[in-house]
N, C-alpha and C. Protein backbone atom coordinates (compact mmCIF):
# COMPACT_ATOMS: atom_id res chain seq x y z
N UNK A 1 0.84 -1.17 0.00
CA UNK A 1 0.00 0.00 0.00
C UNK A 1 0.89 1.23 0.00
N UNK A 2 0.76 2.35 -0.58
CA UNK A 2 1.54 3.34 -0.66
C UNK A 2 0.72 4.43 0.25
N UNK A 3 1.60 5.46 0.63
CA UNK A 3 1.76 6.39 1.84
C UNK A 3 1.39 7.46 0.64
N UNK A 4 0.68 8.53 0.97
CA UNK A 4 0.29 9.74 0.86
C UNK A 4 1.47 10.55 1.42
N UNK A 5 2.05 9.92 2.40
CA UNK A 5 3.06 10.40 3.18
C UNK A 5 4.43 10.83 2.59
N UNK A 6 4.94 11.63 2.17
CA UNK A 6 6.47 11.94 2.13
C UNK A 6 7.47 11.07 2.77
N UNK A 7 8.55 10.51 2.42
CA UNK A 7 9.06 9.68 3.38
C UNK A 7 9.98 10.65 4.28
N UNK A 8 10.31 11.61 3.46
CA UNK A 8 11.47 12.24 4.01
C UNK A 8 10.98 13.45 5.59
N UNK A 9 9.38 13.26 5.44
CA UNK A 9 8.63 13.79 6.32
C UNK A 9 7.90 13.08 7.31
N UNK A 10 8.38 12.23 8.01
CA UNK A 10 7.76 11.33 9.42
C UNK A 10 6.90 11.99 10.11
N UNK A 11 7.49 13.28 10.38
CA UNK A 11 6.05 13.23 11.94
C UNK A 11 5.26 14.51 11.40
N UNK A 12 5.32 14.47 10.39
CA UNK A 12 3.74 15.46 9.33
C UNK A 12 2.63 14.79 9.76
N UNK A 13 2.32 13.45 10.14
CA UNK A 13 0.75 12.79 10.57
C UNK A 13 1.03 12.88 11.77
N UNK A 14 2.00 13.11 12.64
CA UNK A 14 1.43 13.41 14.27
C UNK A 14 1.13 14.89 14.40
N UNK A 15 1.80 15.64 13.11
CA UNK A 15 1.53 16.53 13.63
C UNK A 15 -0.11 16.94 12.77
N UNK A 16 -0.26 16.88 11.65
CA UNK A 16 -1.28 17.10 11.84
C UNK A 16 -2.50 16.32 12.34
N UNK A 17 -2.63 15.17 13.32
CA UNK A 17 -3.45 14.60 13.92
C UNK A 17 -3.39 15.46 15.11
N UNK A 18 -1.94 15.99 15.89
CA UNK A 18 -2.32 16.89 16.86
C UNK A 18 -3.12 17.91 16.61
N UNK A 19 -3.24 18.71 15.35
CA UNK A 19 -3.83 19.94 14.78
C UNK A 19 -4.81 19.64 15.10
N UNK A 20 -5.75 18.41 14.49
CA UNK A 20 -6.84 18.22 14.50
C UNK A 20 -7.37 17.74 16.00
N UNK A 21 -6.70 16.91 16.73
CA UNK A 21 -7.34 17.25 17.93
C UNK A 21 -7.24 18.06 18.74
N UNK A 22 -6.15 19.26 18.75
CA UNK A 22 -6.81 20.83 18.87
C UNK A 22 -7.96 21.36 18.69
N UNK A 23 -8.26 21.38 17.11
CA UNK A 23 -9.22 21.57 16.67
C UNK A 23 -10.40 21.26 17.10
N UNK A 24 -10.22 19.84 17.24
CA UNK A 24 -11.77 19.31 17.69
C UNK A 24 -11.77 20.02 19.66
N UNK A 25 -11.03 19.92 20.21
CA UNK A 25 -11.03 20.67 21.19
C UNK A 25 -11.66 22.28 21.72
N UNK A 26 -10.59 22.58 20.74
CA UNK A 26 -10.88 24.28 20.79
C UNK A 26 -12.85 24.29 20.42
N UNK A 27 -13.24 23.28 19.29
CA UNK A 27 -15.14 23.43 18.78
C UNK A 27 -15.76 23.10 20.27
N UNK A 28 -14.85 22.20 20.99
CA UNK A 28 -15.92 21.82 21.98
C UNK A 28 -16.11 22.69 22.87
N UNK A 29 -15.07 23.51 23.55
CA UNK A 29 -14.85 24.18 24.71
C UNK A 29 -15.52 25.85 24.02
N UNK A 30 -15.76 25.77 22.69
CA UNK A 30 -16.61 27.04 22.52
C UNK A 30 -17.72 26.32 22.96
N UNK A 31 -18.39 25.78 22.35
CA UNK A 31 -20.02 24.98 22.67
C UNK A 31 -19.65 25.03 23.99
N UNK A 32 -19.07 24.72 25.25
CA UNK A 32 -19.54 24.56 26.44
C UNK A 32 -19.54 25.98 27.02
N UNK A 33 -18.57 27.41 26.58
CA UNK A 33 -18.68 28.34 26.72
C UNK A 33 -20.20 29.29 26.37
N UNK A 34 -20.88 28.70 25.36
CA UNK A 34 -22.09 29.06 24.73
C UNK A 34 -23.01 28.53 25.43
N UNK A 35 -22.77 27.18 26.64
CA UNK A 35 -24.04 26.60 27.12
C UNK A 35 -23.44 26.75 28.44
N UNK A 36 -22.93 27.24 29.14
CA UNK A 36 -22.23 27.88 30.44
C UNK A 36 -23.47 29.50 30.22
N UNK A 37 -24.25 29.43 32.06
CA UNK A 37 -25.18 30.45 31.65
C UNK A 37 -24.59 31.87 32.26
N UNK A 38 -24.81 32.91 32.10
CA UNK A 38 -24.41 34.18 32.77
C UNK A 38 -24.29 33.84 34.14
N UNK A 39 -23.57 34.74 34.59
CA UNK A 39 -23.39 34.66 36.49
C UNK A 39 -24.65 35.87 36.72
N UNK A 40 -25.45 35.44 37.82
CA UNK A 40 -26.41 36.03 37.93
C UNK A 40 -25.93 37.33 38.69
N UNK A 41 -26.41 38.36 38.25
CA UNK A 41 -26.55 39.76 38.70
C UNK A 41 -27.16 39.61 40.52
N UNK A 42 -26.08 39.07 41.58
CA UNK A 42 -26.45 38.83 43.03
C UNK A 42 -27.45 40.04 43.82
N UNK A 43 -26.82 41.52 43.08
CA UNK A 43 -27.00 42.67 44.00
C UNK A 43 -28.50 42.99 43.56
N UNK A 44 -28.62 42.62 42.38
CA UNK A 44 -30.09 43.25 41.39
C UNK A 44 -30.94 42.08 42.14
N UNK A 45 -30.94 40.72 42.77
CA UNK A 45 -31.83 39.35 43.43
C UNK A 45 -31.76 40.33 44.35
N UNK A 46 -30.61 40.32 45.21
CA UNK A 46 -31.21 40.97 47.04
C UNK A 46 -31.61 42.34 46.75
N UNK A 47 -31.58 43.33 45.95
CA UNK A 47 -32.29 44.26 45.82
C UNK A 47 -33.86 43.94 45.79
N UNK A 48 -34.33 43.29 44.83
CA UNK A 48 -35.43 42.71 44.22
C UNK A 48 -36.38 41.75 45.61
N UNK A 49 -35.50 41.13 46.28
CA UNK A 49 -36.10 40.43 47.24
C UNK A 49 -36.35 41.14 48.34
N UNK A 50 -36.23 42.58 48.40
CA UNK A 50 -36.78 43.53 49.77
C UNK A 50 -38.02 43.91 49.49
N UNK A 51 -38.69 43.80 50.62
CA UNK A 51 -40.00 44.96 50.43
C UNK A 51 -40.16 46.29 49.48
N UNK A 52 -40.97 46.42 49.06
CA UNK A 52 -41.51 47.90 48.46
C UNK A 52 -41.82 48.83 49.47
N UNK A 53 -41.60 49.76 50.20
CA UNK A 53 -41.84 50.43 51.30
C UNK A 53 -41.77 51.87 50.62
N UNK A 54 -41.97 52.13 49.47
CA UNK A 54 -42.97 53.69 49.13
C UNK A 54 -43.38 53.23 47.93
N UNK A 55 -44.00 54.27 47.12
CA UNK A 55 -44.38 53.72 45.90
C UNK A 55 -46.16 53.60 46.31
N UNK A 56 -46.47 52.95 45.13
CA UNK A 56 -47.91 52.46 45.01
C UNK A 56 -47.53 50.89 44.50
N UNK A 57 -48.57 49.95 44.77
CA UNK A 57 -48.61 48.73 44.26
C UNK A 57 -49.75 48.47 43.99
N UNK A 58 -50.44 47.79 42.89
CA UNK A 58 -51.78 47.65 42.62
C UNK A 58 -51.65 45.96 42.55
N UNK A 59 -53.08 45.36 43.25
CA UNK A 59 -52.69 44.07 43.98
C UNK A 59 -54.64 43.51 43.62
N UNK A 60 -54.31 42.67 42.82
CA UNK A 60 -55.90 41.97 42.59
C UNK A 60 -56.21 41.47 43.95
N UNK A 61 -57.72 41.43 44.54
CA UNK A 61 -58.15 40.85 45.79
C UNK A 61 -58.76 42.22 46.24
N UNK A 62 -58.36 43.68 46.39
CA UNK A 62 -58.64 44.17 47.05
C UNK A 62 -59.76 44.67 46.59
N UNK A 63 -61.12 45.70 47.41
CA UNK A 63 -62.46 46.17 47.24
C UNK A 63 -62.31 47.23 47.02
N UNK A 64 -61.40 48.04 47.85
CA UNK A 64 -60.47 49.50 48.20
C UNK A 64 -59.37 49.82 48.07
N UNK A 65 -58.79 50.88 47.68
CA UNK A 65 -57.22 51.12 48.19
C UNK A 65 -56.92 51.53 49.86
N UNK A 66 -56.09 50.39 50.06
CA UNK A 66 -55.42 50.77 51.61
C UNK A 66 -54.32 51.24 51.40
N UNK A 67 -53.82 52.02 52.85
CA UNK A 67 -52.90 53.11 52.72
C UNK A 67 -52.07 51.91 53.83
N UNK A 68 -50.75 51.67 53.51
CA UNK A 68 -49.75 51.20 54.54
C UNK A 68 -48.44 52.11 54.83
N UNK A 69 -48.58 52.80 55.64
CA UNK A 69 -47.66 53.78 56.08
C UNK A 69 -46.54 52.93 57.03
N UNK A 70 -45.08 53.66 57.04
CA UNK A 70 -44.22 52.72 57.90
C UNK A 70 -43.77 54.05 58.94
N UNK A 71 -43.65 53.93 60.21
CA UNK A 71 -43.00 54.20 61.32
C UNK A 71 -41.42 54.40 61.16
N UNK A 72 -40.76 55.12 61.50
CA UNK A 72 -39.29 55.41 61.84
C UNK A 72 -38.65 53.99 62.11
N UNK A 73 -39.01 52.93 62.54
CA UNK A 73 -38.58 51.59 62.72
C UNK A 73 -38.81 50.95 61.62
N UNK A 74 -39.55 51.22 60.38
CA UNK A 74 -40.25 50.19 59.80
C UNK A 74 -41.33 49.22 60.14
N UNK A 75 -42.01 49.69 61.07
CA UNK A 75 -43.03 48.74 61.27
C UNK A 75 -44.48 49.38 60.58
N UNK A 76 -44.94 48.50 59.91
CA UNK A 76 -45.98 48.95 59.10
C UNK A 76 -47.20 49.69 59.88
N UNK A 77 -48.42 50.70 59.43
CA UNK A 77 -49.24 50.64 59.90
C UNK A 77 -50.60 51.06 59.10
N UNK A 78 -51.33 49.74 58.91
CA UNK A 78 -52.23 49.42 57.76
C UNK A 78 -53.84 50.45 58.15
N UNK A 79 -54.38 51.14 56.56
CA UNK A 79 -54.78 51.31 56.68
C UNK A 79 -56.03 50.94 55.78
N UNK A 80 -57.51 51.36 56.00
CA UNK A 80 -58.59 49.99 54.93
C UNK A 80 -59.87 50.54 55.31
N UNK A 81 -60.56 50.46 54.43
CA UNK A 81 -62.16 50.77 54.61
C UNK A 81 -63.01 49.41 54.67
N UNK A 82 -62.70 48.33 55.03
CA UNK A 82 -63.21 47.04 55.03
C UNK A 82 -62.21 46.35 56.20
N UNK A 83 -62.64 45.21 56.69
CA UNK A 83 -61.72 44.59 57.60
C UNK A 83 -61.67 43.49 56.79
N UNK A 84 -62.15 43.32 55.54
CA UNK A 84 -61.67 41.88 54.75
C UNK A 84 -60.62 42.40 54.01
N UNK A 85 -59.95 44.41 53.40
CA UNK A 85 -59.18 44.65 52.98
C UNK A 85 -57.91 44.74 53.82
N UNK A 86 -58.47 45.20 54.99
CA UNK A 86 -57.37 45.45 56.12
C UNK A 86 -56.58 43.69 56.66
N UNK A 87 -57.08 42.83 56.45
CA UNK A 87 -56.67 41.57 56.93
C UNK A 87 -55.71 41.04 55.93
N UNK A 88 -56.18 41.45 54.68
CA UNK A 88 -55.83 41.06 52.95
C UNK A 88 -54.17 41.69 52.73
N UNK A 89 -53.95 43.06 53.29
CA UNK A 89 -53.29 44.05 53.25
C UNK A 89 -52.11 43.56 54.52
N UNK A 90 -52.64 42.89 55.49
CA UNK A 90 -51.78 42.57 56.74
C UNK A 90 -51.10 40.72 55.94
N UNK A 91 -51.24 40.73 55.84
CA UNK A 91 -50.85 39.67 54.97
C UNK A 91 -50.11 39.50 53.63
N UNK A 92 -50.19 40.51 53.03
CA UNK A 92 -49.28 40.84 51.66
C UNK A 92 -48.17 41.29 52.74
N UNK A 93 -48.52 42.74 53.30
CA UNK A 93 -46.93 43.09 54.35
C UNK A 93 -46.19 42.14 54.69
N UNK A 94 -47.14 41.20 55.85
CA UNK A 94 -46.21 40.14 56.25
C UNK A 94 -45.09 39.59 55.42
N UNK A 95 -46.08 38.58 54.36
CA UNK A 95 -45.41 38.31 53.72
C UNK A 95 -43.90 38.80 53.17
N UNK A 96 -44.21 39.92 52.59
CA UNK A 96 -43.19 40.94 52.05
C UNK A 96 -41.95 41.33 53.23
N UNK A 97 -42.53 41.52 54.11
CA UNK A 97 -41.75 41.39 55.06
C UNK A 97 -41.13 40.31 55.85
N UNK A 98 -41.56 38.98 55.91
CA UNK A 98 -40.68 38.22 56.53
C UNK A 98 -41.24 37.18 55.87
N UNK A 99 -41.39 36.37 54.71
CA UNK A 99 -41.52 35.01 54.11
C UNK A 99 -40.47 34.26 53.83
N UNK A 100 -38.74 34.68 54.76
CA UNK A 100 -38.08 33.69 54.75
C UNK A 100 -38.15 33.13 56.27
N UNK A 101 -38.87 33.82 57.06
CA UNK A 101 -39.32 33.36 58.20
C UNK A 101 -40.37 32.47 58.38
N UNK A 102 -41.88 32.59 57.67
CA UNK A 102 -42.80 32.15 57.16
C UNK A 102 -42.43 30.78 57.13
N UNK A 103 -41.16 30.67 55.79
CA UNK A 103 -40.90 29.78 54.76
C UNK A 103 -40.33 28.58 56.28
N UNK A 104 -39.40 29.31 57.35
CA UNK A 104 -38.52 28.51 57.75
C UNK A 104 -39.74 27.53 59.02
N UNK A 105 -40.38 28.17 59.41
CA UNK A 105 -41.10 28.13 60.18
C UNK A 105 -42.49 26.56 59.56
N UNK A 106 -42.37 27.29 58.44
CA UNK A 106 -43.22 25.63 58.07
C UNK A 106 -42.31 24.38 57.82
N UNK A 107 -41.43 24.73 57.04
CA UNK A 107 -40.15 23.89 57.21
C UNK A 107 -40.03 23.17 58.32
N UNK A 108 -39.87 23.68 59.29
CA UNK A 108 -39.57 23.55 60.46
C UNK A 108 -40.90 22.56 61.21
N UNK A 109 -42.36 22.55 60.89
CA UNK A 109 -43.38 21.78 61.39
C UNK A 109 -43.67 20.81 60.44
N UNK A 110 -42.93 20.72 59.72
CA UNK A 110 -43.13 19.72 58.36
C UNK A 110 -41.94 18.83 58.74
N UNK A 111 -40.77 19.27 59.39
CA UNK A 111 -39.58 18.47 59.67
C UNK A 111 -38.46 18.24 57.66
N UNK A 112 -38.54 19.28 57.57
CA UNK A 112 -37.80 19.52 56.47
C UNK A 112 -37.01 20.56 56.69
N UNK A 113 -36.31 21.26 57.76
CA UNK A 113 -35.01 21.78 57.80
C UNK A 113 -33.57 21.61 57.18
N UNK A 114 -33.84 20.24 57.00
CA UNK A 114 -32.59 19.52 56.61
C UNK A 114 -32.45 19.74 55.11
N UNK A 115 -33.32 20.03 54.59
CA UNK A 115 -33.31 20.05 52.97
C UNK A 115 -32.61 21.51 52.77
N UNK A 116 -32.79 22.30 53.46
CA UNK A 116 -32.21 23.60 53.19
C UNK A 116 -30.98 23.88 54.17
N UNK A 117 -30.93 23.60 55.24
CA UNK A 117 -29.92 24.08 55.96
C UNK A 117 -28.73 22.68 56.39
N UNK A 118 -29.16 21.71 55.85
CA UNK A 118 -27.93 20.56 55.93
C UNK A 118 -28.18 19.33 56.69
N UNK A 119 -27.45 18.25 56.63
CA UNK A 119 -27.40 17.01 56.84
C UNK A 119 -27.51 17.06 58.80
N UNK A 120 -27.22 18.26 59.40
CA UNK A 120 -26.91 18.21 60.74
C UNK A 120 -28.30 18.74 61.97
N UNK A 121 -29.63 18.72 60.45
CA UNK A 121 -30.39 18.80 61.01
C UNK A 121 -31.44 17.96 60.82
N UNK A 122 -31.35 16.47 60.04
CA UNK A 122 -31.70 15.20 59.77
C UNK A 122 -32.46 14.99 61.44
N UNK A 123 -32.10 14.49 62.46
CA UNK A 123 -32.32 14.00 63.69
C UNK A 123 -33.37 15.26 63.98
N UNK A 124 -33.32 16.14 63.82
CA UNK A 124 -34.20 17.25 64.27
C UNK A 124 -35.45 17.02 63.06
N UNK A 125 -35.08 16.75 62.03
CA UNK A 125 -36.60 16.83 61.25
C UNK A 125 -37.28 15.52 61.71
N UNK A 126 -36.36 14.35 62.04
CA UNK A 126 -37.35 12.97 62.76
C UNK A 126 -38.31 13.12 63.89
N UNK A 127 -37.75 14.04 64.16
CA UNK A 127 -38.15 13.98 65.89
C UNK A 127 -39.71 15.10 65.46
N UNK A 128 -39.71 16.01 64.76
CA UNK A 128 -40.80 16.78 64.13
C UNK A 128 -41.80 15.87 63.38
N UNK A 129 -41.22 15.26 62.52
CA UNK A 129 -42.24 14.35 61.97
C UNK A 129 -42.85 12.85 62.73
N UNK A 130 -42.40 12.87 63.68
CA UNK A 130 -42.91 11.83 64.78
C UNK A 130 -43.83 12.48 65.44
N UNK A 131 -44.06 13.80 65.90
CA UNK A 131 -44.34 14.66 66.31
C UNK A 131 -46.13 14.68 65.90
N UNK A 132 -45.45 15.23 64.10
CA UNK A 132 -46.56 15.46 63.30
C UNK A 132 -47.92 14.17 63.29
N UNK A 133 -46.85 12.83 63.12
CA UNK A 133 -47.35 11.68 62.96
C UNK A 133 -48.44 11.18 64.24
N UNK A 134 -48.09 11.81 65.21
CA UNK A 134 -48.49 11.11 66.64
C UNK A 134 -49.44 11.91 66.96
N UNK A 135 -49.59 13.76 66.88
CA UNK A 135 -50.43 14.83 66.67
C UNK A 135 -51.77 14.31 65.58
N UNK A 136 -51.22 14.36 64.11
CA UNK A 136 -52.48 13.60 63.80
C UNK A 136 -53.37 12.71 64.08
N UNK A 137 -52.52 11.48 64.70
CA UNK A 137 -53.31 10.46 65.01
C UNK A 137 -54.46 10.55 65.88
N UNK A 138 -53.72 11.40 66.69
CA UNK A 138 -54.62 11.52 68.35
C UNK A 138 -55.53 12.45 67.83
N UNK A 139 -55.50 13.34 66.83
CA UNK A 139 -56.95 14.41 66.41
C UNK A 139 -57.51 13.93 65.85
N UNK A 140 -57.39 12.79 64.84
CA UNK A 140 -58.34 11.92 64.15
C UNK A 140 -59.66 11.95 64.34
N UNK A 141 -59.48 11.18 65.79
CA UNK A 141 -60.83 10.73 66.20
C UNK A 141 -61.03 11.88 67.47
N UNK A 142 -60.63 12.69 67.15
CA UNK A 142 -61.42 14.11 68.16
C UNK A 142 -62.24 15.28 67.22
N UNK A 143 -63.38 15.78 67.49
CA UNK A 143 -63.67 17.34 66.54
C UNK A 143 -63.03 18.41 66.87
N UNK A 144 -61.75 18.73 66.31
CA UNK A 144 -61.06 19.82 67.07
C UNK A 144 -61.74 20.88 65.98
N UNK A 145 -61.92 22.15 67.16
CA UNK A 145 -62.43 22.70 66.79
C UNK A 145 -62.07 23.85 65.43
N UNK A 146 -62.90 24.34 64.41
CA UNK A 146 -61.88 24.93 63.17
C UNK A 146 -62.79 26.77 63.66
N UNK A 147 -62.09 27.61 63.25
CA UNK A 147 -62.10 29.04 63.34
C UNK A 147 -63.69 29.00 63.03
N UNK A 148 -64.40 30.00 63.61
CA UNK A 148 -65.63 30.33 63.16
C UNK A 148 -65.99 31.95 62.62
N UNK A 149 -66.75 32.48 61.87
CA UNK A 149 -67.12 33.64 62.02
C UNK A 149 -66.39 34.65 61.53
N UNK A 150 -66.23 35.59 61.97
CA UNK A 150 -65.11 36.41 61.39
C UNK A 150 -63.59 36.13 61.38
N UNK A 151 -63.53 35.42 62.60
CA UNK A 151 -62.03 34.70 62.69
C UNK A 151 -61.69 34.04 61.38
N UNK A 152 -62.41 33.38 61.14
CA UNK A 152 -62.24 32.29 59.98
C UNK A 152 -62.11 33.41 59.13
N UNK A 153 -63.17 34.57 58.57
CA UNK A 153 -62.68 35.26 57.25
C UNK A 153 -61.62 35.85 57.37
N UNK A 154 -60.74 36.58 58.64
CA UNK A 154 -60.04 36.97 58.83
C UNK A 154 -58.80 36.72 58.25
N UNK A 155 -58.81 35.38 58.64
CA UNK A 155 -57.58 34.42 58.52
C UNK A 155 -57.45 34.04 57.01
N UNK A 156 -58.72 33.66 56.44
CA UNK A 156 -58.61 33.32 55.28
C UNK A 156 -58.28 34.98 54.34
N UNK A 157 -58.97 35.72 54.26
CA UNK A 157 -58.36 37.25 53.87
C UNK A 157 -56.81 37.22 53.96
N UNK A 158 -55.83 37.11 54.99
CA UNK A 158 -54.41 37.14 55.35
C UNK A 158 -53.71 36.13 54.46
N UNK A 159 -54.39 34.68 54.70
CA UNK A 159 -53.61 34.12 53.80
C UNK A 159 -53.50 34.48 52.41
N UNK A 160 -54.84 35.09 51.57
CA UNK A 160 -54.98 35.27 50.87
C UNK A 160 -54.00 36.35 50.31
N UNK A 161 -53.34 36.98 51.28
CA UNK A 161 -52.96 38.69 50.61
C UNK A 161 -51.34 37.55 50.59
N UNK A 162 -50.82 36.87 51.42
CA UNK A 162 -49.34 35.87 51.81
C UNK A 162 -49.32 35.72 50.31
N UNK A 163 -50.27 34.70 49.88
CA UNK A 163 -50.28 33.72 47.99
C UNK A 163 -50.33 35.15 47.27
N UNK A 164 -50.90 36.00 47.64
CA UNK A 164 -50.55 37.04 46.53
C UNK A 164 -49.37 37.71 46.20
N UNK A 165 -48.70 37.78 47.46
CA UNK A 165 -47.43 38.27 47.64
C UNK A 165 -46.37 37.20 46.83
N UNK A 166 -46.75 35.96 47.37
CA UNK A 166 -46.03 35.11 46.88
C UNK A 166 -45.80 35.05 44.94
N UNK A 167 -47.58 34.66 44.77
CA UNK A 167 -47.23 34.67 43.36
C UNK A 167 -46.83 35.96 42.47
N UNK A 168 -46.88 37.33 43.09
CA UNK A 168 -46.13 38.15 42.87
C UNK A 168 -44.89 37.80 42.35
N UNK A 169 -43.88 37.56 43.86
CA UNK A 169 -42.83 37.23 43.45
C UNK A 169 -42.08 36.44 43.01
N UNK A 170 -42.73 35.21 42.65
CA UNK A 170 -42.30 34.26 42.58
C UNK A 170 -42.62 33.99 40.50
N UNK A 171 -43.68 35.14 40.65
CA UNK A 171 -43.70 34.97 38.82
C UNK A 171 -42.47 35.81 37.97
N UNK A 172 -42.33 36.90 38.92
CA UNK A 172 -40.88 37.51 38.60
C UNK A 172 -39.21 36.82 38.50
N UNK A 173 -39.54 35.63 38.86
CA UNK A 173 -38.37 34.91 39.06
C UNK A 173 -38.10 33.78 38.24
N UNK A 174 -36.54 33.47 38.14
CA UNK A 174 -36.28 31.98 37.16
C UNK A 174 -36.63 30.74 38.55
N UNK A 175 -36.68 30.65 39.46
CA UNK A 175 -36.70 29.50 40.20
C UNK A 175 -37.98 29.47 40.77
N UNK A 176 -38.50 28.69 41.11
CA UNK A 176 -39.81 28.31 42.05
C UNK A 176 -39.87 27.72 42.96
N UNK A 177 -40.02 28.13 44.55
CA UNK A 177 -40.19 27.08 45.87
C UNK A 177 -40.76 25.62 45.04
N UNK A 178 -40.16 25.04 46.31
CA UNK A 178 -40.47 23.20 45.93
C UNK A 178 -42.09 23.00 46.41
N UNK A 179 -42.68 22.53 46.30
CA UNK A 179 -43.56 21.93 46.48
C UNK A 179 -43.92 21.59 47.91
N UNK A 180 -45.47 22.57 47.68
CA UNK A 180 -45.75 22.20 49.36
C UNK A 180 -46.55 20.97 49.81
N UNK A 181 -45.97 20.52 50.80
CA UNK A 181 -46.64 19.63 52.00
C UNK A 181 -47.69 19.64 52.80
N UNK A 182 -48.75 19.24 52.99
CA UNK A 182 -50.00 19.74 54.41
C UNK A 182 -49.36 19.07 55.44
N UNK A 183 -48.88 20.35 56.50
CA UNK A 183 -48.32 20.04 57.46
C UNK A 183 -49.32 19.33 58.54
């Protein structure tokens, strides 16, 4: 069989086999540069994840516009021509204001700490969900009693303004909380 090859030229096929797997190199490491995503803008998220505390916000649910004024401390103080707006309105704040507390706090009665804050709180979510497990059982067969009356709309109004807050922010965003549990 005869050589394409020069004789007087030996390492012309290593070298251009090295060329070429350069080549094929250099194509790949662009493609992974092209599918490598931006570094996310950190300061523009924790900006974005604070409360709105002036401004106007227009918020489906409500009957009225309420006025929420803040105190020299920041502590809110809601104002409403309805007590189903005023409950609605105490509940978006909350939210806005502390739903990584909210967040930790159900976590925490669900016995899922461990999923977010690490392997060293495994023994602490058992001991919660034994908790949960042994709590249900024993209400089963009792009528514990559920909110009546205005309490009940109250409560339901608040949560209502929390999911609004939530899907607010949470439609603004690339990620989505995991999936909730009935604690």
């Amino acid at each position: 069989m005869k050589s394409f090859m020069p004789s007087n030229l030996p390492g012309v096929g290593i070298v251009v086999a090295g060329l070429l797997v350069l080549a094929l190199l250099g194509v790949g490491a662009a493609r992974m540069r092209a599918q490598v995503p931006a570094r996310p803008d950190l300061a523009a998220q924790a900006k974005a994840a604070l409360a709105q505390l002036s401004g106007t916000i227009i918020v489906r649910g409500l009957s009225e516009p309420v006025e929420v004024l803040r105190d020299t401390w920041g502590i809110p103080h809601i104002y409403a021509k309805s007590t189903a707006d005023l409950f609605f309105a105490q509940g978006y704040v909350v939210a806005q204001d502390r739903m990584w507390q909210l967040e930790m706090w159900r976590r925490n009665g669900e016995g899922r700490l461990a999923e977010v804050l690490g392997p060293e709180y495994v023994t602490r979510d058992r001991f919660a969900r034994l908790l949960t497990r042994s709590t249900t059982r024993r209400d089963a067969g009792s009528s514990r009693r559920s909110p009546r009356g205005s309490t009940r709309r109250s409560k339901k109004q608040s949560t209502s303004g929390k999911y609004r807050w939530s899907s607010r922010r949470w439609d603004s965003s690339r990620s989505r909380p995991g999936p909730r549990r009935p604690s």
